[in-house]
PDB file of N, CA and C in Angstrom:
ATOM      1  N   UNK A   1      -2.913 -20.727 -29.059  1.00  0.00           N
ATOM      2  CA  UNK A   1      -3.335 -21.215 -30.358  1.00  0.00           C
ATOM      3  C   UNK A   1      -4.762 -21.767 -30.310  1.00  0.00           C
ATOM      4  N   UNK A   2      -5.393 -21.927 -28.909  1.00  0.00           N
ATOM      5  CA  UNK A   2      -6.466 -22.266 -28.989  1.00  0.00           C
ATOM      6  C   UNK A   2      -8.251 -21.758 -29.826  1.00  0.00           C
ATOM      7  N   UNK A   3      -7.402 -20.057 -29.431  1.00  0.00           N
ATOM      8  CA  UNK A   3      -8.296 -19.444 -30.225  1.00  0.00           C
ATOM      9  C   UNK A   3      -8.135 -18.837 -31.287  1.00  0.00           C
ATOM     10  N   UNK A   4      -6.857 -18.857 -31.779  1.00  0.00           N
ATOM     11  CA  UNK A   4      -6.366 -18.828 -33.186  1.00  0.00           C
ATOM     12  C   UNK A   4      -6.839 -19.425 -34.559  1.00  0.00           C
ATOM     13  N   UNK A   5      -7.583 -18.068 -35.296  1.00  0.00           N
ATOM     14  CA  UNK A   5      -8.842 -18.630 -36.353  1.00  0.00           C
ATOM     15  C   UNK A   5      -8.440 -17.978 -37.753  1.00  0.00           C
ATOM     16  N   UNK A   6      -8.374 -19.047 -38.456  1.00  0.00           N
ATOM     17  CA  UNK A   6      -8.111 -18.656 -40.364  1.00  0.00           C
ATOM     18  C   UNK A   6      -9.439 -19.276 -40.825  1.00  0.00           C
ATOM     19  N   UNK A   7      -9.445 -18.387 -42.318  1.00  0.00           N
ATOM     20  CA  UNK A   7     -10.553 -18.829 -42.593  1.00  0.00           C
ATOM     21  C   UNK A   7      -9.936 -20.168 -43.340  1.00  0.00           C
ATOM     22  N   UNK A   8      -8.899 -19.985 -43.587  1.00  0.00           N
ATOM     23  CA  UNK A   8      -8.541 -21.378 -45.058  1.00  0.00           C
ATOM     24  C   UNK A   8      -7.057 -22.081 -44.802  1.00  0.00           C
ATOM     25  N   UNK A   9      -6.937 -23.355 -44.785  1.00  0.00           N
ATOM     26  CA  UNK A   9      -5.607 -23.941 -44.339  1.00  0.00           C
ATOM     27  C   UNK A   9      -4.351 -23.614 -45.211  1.00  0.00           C
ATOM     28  N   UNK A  10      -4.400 -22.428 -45.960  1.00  0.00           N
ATOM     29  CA  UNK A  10      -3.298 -21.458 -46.836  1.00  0.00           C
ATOM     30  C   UNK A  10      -3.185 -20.567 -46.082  1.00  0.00           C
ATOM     31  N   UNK A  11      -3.708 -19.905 -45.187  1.00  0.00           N
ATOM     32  CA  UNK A  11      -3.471 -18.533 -44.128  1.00  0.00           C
ATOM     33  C   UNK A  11      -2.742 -19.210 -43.288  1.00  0.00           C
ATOM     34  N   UNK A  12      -3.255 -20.674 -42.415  1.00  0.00           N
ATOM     35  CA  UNK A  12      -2.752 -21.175 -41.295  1.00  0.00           C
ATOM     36  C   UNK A  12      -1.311 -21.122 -41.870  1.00  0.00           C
ATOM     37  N   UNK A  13      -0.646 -21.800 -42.726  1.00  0.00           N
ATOM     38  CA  UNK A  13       0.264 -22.093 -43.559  1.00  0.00           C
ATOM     39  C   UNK A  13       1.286 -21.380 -43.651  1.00  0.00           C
ATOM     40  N   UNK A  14       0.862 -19.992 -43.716  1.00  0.00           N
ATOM     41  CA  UNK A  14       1.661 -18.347 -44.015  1.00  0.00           C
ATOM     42  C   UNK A  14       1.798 -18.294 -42.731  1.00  0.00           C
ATOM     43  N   UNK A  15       0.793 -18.618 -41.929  1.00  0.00           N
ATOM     44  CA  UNK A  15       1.147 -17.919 -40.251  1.00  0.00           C
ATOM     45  C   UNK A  15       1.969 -19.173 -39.349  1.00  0.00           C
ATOM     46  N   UNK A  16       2.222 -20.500 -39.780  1.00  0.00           N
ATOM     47  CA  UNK A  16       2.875 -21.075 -39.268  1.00  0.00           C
ATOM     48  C   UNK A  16       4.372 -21.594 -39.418  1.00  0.00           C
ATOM     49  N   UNK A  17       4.613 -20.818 -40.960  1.00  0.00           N
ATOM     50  CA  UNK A  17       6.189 -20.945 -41.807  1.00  0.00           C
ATOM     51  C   UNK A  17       6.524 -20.082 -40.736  1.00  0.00           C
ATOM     52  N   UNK A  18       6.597 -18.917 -41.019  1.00  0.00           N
ATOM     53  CA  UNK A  18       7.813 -18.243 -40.176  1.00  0.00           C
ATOM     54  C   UNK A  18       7.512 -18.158 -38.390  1.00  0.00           C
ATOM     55  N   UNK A  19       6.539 -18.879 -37.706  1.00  0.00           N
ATOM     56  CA  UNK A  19       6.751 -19.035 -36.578  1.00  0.00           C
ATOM     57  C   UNK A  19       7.659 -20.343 -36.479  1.00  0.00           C
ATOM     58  N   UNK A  20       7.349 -21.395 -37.152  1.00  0.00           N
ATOM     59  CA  UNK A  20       8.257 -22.447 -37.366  1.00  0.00           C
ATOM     60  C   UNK A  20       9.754 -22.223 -36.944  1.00  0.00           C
ATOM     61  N   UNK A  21       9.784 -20.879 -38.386  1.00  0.00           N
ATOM     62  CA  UNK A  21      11.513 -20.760 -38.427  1.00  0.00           C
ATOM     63  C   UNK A  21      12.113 -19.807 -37.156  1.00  0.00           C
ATOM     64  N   UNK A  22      11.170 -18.760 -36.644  1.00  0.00           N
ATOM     65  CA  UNK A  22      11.506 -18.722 -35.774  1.00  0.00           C
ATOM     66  C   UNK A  22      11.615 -19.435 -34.113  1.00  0.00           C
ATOM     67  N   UNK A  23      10.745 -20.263 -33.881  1.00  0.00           N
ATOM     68  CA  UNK A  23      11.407 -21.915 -33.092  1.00  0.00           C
ATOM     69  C   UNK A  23      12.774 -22.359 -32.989  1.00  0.00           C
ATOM     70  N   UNK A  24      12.917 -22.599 -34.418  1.00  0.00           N
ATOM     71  CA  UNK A  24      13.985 -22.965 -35.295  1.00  0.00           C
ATOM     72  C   UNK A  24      15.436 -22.319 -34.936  1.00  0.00           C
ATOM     73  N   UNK A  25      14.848 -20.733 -35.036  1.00  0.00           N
ATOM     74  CA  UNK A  25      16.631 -19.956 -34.648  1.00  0.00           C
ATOM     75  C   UNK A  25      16.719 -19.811 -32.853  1.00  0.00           C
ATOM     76  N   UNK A  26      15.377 -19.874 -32.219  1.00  0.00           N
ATOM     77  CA  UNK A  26      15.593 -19.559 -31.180  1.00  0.00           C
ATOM     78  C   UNK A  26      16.666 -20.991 -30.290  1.00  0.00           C
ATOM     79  N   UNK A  27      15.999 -21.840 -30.720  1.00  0.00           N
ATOM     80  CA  UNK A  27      16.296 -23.066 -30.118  1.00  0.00           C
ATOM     81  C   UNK A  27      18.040 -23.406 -30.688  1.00  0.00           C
ATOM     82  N   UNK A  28      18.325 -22.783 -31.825  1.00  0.00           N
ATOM     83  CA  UNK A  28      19.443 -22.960 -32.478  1.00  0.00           C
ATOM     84  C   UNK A  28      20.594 -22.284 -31.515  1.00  0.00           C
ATOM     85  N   UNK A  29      19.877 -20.772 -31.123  1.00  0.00           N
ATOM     86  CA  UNK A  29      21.099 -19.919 -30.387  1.00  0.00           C
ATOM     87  C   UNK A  29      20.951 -20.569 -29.250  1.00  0.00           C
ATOM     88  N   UNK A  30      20.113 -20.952 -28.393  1.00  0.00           N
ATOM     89  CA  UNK A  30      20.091 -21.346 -27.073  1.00  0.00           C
ATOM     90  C   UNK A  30      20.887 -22.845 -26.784  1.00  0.00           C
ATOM     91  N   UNK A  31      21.032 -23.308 -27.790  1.00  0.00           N
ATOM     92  CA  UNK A  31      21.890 -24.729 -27.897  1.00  0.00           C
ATOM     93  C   UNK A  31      23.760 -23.850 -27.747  1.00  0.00           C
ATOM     94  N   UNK A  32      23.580 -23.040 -29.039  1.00  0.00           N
ATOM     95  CA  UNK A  32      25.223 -22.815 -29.350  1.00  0.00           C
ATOM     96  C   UNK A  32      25.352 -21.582 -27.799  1.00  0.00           C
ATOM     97  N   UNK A  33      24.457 -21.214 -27.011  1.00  0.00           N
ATOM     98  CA  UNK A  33      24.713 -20.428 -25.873  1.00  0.00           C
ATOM     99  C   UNK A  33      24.486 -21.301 -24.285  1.00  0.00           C
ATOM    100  N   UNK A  34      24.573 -22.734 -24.470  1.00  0.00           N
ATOM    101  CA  UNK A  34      24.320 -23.305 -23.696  1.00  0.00           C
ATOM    102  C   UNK A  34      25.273 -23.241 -22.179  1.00  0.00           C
ATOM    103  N   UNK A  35      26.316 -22.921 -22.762  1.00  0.00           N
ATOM    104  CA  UNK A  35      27.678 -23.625 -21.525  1.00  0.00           C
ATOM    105  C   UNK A  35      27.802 -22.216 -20.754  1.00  0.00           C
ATOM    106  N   UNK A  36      27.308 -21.083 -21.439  1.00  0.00           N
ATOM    107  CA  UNK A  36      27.790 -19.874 -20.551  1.00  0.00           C
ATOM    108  C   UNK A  36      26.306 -19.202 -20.458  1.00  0.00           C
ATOM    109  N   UNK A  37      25.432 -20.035 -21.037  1.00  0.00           N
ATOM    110  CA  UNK A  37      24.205 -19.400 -20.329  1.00  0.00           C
ATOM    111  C   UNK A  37      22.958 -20.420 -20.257  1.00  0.00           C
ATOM    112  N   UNK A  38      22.501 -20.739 -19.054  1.00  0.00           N
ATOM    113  CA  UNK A  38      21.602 -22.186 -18.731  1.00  0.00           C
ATOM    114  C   UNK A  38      20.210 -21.600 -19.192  1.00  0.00           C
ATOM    115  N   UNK A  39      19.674 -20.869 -18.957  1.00  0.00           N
ATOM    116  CA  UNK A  39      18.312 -20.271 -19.145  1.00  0.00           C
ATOM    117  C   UNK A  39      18.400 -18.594 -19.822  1.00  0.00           C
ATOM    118  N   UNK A  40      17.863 -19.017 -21.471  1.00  0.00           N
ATOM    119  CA  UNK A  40      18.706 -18.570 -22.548  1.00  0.00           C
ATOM    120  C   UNK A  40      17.302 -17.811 -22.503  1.00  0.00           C
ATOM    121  N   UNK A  41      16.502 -16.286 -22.397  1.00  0.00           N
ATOM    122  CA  UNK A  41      15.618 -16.051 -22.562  1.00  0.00           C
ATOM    123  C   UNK A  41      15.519 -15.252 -24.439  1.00  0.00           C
ATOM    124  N   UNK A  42      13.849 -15.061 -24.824  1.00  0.00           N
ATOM    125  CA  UNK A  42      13.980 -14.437 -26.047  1.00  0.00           C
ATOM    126  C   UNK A  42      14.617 -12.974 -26.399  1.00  0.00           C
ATOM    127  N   UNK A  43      14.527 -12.736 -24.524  1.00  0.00           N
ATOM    128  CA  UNK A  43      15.090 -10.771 -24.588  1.00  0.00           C
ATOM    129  C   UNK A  43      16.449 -11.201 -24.444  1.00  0.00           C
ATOM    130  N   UNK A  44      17.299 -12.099 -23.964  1.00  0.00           N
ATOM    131  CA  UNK A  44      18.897 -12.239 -24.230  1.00  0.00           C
ATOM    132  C   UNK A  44      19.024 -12.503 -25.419  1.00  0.00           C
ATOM    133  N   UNK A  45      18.596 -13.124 -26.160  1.00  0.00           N
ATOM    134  CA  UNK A  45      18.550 -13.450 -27.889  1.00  0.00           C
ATOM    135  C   UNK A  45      18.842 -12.643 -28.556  1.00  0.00           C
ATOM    136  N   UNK A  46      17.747 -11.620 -28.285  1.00  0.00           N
ATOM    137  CA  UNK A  46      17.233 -10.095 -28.866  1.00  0.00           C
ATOM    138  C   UNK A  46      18.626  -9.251 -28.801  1.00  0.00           C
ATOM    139  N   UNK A  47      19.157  -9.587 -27.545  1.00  0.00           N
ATOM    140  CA  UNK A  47      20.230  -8.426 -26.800  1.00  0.00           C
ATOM    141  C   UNK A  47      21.662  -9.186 -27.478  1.00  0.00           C
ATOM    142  N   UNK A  48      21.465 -10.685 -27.869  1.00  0.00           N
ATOM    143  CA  UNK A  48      22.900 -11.091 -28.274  1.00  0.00           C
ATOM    144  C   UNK A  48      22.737 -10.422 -30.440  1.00  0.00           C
ATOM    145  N   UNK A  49      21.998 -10.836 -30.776  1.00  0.00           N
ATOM    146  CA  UNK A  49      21.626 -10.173 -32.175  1.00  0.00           C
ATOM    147  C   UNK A  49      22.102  -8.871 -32.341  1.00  0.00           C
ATOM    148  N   UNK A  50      21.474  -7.829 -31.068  1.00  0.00           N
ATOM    149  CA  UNK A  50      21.808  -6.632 -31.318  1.00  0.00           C
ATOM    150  C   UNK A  50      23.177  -6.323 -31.155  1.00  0.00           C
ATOM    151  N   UNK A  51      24.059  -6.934 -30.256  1.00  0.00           N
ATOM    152  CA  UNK A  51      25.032  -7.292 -30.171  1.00  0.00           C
ATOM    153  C   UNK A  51      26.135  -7.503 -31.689  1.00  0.00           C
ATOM    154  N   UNK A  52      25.804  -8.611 -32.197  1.00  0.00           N
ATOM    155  CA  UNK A  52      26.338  -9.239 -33.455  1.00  0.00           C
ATOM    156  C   UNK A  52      26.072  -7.931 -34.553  1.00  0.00           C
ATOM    157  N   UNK A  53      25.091  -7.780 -34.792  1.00  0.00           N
ATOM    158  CA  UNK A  53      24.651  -6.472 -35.244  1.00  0.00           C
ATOM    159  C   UNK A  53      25.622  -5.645 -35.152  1.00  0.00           C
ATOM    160  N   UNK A  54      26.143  -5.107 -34.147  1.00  0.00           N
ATOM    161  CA  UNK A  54      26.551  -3.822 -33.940  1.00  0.00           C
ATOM    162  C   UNK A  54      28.125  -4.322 -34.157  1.00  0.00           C
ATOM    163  N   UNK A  55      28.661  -5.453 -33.979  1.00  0.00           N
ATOM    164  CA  UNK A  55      29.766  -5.451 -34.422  1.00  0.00           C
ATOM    165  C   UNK A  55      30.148  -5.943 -35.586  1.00  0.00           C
ATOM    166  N   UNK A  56      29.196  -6.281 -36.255  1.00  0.00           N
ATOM    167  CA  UNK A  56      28.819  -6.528 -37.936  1.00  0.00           C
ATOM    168  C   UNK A  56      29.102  -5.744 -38.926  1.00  0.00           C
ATOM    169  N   UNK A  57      28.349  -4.420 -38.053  1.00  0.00           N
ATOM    170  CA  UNK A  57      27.835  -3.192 -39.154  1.00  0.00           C
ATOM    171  C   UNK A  57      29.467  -2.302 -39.958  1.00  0.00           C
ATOM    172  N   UNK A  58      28.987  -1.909 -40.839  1.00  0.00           N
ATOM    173  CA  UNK A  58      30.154  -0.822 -41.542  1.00  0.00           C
ATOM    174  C   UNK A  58      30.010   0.293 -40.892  1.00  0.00           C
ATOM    175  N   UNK A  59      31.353   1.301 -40.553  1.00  0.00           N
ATOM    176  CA  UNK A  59      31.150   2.466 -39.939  1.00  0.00           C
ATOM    177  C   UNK A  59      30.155   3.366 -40.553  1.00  0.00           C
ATOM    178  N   UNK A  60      29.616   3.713 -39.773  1.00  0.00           N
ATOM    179  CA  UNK A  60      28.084   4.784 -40.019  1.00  0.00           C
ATOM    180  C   UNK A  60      28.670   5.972 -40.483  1.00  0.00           C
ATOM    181  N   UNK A  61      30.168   6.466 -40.354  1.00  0.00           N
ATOM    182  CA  UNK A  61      30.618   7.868 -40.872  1.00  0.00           C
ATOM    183  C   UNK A  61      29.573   8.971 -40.240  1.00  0.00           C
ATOM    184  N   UNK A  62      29.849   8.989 -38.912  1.00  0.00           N
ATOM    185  CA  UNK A  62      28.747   9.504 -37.890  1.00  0.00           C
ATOM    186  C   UNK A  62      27.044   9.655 -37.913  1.00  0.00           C
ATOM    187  N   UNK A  63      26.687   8.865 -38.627  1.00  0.00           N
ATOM    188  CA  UNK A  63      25.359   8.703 -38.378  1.00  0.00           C
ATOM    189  C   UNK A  63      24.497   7.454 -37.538  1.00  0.00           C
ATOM    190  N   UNK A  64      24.059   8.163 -37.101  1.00  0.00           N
ATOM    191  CA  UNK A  64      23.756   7.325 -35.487  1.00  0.00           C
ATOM    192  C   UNK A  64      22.408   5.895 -36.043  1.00  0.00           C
ATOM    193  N   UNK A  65      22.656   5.432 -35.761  1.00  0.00           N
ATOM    194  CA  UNK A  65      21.053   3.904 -36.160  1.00  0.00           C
ATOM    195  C   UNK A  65      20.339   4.501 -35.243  1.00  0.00           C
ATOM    196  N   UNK A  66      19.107   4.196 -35.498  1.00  0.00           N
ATOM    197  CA  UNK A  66      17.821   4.719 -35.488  1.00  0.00           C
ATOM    198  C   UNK A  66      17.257   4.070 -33.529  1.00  0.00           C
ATOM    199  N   UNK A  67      17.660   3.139 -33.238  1.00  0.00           N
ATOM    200  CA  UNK A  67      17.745   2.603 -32.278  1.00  0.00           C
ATOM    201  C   UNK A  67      18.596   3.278 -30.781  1.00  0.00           C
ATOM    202  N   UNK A  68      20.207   3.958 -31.508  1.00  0.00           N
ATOM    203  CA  UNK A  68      20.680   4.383 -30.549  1.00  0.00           C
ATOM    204  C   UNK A  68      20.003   5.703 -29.457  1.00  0.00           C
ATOM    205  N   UNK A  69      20.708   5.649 -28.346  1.00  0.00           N
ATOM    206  CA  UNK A  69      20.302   6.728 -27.184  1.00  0.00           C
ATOM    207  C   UNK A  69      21.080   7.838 -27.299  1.00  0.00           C
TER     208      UNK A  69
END
């Protein structure tokens, strides 16, 4: 953030809401993932989401997400 430059404290503003909120969820899952995982990284996050995700979703009626291998 040191060299992180807006011209007007309304840009800073836009660029610091949703880093905020994301702080916010990271620190949220790493609390509720505490007891079965000590050092909670952003790529396990990533991998528990995709996770939730995938057992979230409505059957695709064979069409594959754009993501799969």
């Amino acid at each position: 953030m040191a060299e992180y430059q807006v011209g007007r404290w309304r840009a800073w503003h836009h660029h610091m809401a949703p880093v905020m909120i994301a702080t916010m969820f990271l620190d949220k899952e790493r609390m509720a993932h505490r007891e079965t995982a000590e050092l909670l990284s952003c790529r396990d996050l990533v991998e528990i989401m995709r996770h939730r995700q995938a057992s979230t979703a409505a059957p695709s009626h064979g069409i594959r997400p754009s993501n799969a291998i």
